[in-house]
PDB file of N, CA and C in Angstrom:
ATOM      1  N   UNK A   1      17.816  -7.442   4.283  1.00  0.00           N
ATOM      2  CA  UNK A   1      16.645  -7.340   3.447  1.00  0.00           C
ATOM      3  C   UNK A   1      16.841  -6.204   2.440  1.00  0.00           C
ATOM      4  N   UNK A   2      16.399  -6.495   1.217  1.00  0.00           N
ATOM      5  CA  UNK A   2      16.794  -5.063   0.181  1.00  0.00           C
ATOM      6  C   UNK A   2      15.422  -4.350   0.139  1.00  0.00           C
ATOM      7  N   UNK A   3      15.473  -2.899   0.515  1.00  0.00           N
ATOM      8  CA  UNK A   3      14.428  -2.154  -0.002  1.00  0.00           C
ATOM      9  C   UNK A   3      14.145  -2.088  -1.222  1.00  0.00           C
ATOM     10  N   UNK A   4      13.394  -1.612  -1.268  1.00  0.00           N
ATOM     11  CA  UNK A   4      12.703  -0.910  -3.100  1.00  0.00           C
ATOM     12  C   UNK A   4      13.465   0.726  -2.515  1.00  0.00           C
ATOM     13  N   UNK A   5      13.054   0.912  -4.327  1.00  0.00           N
ATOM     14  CA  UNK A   5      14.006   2.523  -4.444  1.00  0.00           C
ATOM     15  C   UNK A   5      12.648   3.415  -3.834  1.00  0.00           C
ATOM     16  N   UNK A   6      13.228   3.861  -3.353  1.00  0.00           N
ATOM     17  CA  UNK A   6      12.394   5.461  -2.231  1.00  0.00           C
ATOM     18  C   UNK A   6      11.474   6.035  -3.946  1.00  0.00           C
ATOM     19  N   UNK A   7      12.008   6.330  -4.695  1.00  0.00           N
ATOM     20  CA  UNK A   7      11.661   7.141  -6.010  1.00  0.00           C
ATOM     21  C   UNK A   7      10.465   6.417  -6.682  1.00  0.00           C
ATOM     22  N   UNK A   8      10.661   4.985  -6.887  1.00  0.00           N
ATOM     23  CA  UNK A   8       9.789   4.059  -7.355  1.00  0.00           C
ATOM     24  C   UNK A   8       8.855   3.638  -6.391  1.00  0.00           C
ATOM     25  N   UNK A   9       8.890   3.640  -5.043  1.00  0.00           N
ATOM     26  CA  UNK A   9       7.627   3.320  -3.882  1.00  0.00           C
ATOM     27  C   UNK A   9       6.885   4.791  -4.096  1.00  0.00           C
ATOM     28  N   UNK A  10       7.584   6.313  -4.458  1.00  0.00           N
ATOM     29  CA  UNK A  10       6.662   7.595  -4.029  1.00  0.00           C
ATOM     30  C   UNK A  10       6.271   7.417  -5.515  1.00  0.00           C
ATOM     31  N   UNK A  11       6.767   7.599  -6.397  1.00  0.00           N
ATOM     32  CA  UNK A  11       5.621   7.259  -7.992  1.00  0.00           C
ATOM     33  C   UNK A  11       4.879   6.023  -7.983  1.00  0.00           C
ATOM     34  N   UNK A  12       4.539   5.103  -7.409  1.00  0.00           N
ATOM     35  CA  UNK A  12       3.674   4.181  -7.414  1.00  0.00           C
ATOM     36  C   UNK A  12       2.623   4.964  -5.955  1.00  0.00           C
ATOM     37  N   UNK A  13       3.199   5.279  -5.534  1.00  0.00           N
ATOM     38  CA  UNK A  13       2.228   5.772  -4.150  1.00  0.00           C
ATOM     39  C   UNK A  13       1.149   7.051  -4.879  1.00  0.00           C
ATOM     40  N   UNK A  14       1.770   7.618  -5.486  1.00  0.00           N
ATOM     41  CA  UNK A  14       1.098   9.050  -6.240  1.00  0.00           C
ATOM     42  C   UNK A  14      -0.029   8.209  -7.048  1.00  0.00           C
ATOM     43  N   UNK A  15       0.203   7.676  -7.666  1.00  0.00           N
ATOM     44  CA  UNK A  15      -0.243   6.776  -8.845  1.00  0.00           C
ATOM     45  C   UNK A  15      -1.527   6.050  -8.106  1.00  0.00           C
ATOM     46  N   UNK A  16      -1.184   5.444  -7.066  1.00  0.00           N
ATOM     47  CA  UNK A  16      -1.709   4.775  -5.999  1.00  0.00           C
ATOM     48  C   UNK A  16      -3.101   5.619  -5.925  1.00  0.00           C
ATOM     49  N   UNK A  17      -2.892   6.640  -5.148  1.00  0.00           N
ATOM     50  CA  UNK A  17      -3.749   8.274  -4.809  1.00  0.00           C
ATOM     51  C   UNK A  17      -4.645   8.514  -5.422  1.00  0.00           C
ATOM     52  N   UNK A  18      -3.982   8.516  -7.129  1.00  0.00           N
ATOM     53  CA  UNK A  18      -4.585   9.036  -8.151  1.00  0.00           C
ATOM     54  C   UNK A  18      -5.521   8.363  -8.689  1.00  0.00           C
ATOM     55  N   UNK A  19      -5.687   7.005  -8.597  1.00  0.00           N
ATOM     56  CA  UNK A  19      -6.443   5.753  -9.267  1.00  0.00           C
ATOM     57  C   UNK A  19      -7.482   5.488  -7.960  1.00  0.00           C
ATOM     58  N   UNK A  20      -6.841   5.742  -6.839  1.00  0.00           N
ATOM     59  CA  UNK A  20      -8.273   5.931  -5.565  1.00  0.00           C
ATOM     60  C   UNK A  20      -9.063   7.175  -6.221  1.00  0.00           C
ATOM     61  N   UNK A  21      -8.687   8.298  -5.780  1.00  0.00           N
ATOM     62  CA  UNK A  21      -9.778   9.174  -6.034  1.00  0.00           C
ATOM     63  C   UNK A  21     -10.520   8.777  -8.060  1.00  0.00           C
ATOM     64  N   UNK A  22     -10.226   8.153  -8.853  1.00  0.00           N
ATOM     65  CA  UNK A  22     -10.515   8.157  -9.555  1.00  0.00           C
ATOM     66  C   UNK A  22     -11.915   7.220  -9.671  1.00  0.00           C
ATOM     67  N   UNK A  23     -11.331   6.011  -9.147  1.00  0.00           N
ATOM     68  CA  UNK A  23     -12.443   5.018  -8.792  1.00  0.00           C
ATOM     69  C   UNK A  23     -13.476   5.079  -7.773  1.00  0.00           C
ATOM     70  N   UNK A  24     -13.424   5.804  -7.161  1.00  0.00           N
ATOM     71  CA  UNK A  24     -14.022   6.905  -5.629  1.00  0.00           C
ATOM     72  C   UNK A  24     -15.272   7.586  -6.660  1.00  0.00           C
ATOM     73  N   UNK A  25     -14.391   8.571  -7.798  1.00  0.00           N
ATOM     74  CA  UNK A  25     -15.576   9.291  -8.070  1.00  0.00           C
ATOM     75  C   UNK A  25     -16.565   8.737  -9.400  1.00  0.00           C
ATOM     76  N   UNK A  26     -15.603   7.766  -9.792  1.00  0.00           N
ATOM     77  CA  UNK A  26     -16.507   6.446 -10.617  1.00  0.00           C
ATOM     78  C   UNK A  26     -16.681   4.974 -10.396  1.00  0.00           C
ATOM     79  N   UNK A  27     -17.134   4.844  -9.363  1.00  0.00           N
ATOM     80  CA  UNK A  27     -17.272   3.779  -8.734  1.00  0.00           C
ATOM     81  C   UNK A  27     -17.796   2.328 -10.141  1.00  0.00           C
ATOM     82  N   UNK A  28     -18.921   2.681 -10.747  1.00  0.00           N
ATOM     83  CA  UNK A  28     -18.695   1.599 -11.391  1.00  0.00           C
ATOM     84  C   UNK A  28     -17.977   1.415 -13.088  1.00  0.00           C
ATOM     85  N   UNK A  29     -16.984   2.346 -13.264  1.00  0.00           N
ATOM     86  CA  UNK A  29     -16.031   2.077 -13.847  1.00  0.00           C
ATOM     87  C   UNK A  29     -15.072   1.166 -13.759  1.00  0.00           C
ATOM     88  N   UNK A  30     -15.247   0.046 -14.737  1.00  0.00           N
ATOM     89  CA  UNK A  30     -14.584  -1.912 -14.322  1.00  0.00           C
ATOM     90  C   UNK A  30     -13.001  -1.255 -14.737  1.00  0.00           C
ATOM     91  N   UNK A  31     -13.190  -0.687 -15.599  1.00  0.00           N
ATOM     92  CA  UNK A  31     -11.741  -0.638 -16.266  1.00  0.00           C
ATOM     93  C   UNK A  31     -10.878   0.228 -15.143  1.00  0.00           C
ATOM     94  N   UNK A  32     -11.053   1.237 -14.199  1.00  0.00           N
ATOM     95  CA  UNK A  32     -10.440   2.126 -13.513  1.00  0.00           C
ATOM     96  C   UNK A  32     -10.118   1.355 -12.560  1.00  0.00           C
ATOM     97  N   UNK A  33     -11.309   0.555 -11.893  1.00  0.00           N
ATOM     98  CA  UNK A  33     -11.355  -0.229 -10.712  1.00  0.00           C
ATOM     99  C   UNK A  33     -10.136  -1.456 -10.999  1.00  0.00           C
ATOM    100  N   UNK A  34      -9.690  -2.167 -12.289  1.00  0.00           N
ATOM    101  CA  UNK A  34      -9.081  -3.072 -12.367  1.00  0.00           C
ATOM    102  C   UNK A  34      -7.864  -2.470 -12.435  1.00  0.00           C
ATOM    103  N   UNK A  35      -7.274  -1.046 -12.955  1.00  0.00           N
ATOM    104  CA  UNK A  35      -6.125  -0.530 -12.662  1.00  0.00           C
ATOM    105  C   UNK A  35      -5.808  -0.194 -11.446  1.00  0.00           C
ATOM    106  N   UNK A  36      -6.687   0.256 -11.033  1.00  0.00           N
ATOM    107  CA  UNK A  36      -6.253   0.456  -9.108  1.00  0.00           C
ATOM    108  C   UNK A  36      -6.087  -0.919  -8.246  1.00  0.00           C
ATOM    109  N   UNK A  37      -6.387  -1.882  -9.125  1.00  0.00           N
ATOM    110  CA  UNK A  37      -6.338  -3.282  -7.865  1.00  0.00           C
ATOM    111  C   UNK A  37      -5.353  -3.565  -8.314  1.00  0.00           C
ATOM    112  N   UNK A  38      -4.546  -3.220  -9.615  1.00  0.00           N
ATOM    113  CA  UNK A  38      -3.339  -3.880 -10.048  1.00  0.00           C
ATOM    114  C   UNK A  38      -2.042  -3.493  -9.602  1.00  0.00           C
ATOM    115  N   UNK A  39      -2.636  -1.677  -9.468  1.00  0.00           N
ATOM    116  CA  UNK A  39      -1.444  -0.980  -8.719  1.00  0.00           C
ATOM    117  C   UNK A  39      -1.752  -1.121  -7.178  1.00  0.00           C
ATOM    118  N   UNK A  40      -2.587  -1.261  -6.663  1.00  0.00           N
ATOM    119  CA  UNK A  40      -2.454  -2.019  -4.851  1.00  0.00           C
ATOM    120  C   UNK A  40      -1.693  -2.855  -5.063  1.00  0.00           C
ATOM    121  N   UNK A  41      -2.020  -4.423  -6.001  1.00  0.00           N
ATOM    122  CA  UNK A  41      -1.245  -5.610  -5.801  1.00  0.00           C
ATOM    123  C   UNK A  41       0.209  -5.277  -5.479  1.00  0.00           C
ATOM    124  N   UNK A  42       0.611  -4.125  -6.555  1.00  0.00           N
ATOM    125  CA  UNK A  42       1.735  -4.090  -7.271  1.00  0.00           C
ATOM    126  C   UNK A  42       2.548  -3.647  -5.816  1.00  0.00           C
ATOM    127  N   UNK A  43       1.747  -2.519  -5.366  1.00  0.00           N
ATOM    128  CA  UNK A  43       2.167  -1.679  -4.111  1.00  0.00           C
ATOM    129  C   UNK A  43       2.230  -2.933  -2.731  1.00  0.00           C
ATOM    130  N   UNK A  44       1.469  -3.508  -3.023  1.00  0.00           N
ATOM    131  CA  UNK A  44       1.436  -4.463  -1.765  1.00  0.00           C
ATOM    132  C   UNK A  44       2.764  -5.584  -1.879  1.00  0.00           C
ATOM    133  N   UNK A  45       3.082  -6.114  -2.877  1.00  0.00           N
ATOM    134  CA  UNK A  45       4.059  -7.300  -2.653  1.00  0.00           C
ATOM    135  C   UNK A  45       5.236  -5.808  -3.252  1.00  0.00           C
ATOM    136  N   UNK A  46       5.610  -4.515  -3.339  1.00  0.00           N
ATOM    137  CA  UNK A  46       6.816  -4.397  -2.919  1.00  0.00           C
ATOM    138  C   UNK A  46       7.002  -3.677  -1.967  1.00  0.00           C
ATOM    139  N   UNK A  47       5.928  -3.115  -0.985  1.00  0.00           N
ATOM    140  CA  UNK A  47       6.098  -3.095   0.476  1.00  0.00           C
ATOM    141  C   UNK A  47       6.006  -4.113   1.355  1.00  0.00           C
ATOM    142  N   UNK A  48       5.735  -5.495   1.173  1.00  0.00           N
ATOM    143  CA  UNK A  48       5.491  -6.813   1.713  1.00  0.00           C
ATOM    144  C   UNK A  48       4.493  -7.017   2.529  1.00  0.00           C
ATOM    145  N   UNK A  49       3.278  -6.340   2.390  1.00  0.00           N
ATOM    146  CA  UNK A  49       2.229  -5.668   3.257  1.00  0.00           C
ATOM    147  C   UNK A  49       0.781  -6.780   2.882  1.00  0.00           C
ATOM    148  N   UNK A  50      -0.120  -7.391   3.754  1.00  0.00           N
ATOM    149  CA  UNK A  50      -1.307  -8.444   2.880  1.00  0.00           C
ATOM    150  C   UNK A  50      -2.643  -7.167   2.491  1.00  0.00           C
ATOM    151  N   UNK A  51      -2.018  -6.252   2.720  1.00  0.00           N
ATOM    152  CA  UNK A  51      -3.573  -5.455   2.155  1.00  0.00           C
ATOM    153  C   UNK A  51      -2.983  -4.270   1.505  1.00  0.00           C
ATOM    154  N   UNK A  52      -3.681  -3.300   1.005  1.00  0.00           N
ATOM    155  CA  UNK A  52      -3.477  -2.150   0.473  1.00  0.00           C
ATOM    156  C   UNK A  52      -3.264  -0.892   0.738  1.00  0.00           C
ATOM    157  N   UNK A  53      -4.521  -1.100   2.228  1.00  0.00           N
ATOM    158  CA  UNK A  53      -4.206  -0.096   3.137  1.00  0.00           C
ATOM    159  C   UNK A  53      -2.869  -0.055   3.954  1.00  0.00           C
ATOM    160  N   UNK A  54      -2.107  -1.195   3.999  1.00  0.00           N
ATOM    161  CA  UNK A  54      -1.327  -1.284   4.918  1.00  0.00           C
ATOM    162  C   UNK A  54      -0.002  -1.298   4.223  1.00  0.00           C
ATOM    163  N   UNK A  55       0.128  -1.253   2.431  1.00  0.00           N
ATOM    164  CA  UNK A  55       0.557  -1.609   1.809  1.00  0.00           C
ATOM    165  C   UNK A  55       1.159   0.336   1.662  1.00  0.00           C
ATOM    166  N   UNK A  56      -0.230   1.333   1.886  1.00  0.00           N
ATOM    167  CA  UNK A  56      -0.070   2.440   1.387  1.00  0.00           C
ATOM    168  C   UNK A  56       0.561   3.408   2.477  1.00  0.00           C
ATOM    169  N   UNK A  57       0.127   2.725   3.954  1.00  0.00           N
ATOM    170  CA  UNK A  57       0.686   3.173   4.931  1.00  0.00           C
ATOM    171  C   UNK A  57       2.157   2.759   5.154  1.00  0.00           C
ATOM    172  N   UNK A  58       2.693   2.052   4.774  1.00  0.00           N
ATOM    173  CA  UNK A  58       4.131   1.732   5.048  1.00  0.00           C
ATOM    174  C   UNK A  58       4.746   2.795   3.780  1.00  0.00           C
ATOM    175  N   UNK A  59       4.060   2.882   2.430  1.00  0.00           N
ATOM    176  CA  UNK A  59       5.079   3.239   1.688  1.00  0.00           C
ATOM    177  C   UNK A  59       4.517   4.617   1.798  1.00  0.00           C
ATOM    178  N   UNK A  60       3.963   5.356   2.782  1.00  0.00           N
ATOM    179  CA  UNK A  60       3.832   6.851   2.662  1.00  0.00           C
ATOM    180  C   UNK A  60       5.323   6.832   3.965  1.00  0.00           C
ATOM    181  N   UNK A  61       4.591   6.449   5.124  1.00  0.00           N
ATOM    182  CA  UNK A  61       6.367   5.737   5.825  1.00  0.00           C
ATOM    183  C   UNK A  61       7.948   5.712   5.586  1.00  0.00           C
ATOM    184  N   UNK A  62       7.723   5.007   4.293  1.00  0.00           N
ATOM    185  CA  UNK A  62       9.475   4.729   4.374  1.00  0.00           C
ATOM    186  C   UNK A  62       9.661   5.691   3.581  1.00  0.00           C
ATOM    187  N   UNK A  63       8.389   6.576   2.035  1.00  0.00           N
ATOM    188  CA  UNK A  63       9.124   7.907   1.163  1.00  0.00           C
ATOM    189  C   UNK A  63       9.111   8.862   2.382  1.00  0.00           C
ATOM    190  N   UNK A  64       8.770   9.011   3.375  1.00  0.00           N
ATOM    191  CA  UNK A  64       8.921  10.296   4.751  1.00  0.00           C
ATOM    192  C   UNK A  64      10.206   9.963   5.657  1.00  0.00           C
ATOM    193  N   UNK A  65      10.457   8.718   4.871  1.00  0.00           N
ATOM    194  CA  UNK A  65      11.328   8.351   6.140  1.00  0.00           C
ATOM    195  C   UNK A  65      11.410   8.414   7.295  1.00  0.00           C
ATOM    196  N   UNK A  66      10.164   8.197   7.643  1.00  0.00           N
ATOM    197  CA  UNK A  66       9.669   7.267   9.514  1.00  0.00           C
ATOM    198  C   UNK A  66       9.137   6.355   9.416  1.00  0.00           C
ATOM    199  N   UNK A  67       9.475   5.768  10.297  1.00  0.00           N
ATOM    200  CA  UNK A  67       8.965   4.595  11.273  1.00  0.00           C
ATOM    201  C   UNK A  67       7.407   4.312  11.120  1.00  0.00           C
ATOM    202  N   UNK A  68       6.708   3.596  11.063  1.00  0.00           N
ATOM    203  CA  UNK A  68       5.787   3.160  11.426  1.00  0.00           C
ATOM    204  C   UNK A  68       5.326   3.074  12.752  1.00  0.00           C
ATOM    205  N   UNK A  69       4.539   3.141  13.854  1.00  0.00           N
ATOM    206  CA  UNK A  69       4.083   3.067  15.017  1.00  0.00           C
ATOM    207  C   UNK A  69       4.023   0.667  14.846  1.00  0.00           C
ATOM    208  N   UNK A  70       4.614   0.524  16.138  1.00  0.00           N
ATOM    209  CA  UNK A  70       4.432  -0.558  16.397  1.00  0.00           C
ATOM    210  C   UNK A  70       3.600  -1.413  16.485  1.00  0.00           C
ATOM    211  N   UNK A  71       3.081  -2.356  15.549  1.00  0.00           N
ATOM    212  CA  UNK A  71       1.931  -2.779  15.322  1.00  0.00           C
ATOM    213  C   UNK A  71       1.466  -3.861  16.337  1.00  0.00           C
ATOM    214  N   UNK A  72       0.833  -4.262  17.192  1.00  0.00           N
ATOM    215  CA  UNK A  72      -0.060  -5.490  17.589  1.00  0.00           C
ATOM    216  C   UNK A  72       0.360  -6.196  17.846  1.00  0.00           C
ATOM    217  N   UNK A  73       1.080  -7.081  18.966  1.00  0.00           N
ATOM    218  CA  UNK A  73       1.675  -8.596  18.512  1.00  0.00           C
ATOM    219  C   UNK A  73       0.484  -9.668  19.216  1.00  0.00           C
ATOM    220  N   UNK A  74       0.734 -10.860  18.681  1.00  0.00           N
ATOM    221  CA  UNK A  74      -0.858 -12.047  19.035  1.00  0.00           C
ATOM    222  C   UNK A  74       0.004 -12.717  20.543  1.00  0.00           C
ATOM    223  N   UNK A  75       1.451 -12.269  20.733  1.00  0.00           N
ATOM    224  CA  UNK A  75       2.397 -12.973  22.121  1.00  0.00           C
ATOM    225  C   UNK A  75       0.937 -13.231  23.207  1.00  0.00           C
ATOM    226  N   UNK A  76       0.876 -14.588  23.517  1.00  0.00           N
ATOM    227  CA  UNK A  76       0.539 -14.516  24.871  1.00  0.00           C
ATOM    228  C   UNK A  76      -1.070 -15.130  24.966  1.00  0.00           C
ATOM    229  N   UNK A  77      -1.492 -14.864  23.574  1.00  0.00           N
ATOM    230  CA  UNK A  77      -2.714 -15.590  22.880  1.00  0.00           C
ATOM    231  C   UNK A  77      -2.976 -17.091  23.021  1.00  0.00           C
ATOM    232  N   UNK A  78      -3.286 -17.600  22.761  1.00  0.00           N
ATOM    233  CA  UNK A  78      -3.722 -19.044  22.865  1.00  0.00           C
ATOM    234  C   UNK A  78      -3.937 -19.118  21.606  1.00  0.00           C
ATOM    235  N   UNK A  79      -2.524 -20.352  21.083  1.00  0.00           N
ATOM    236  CA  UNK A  79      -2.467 -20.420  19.265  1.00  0.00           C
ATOM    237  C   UNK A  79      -1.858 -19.582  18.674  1.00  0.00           C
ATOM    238  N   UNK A  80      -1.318 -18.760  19.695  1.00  0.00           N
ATOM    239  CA  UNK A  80      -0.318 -18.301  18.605  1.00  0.00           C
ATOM    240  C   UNK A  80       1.243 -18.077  18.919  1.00  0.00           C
TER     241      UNK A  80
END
């Protein structure tokens, strides 16, 4: 599997940060709010992650270079 560059996941992650607290302290600012969903998207399909939060937690992760804690498996479920 090819990573993304460590350099380009921590400047999108900063960026990431920066466009939360921005939209945080202007909530109904359309234009701020549509740059921060663009840089989640962006953050989400190149950590391969379906949400943002999970998108931001992997790539604080791999720029620290650790591991993630082992997530959940559905084994053993009915249907899955």
């Amino acid at each position: 599997m090819l990573l993304p560059d460590r350099n380009t996941v921590d400047r999108l992650l900063r960026h990431y940060r920066a466009q939360e607290r921005t939209v945080l302290a202007r909530p109904c600012d359309l234009s701020a709010r549509r740059r921060f969903e663009d840089t989640a998207y962006t953050l989400c399909v190149l950590m391969g992650e379906r949400t943002a939060r999970e998108a931001a937690q992997a790539a604080e992760h791999y720029v620290a270079g650790t591991r993630p804690a082992p997530q959940p498996t559905l084994e053993g479920l009915p249907g899955a």
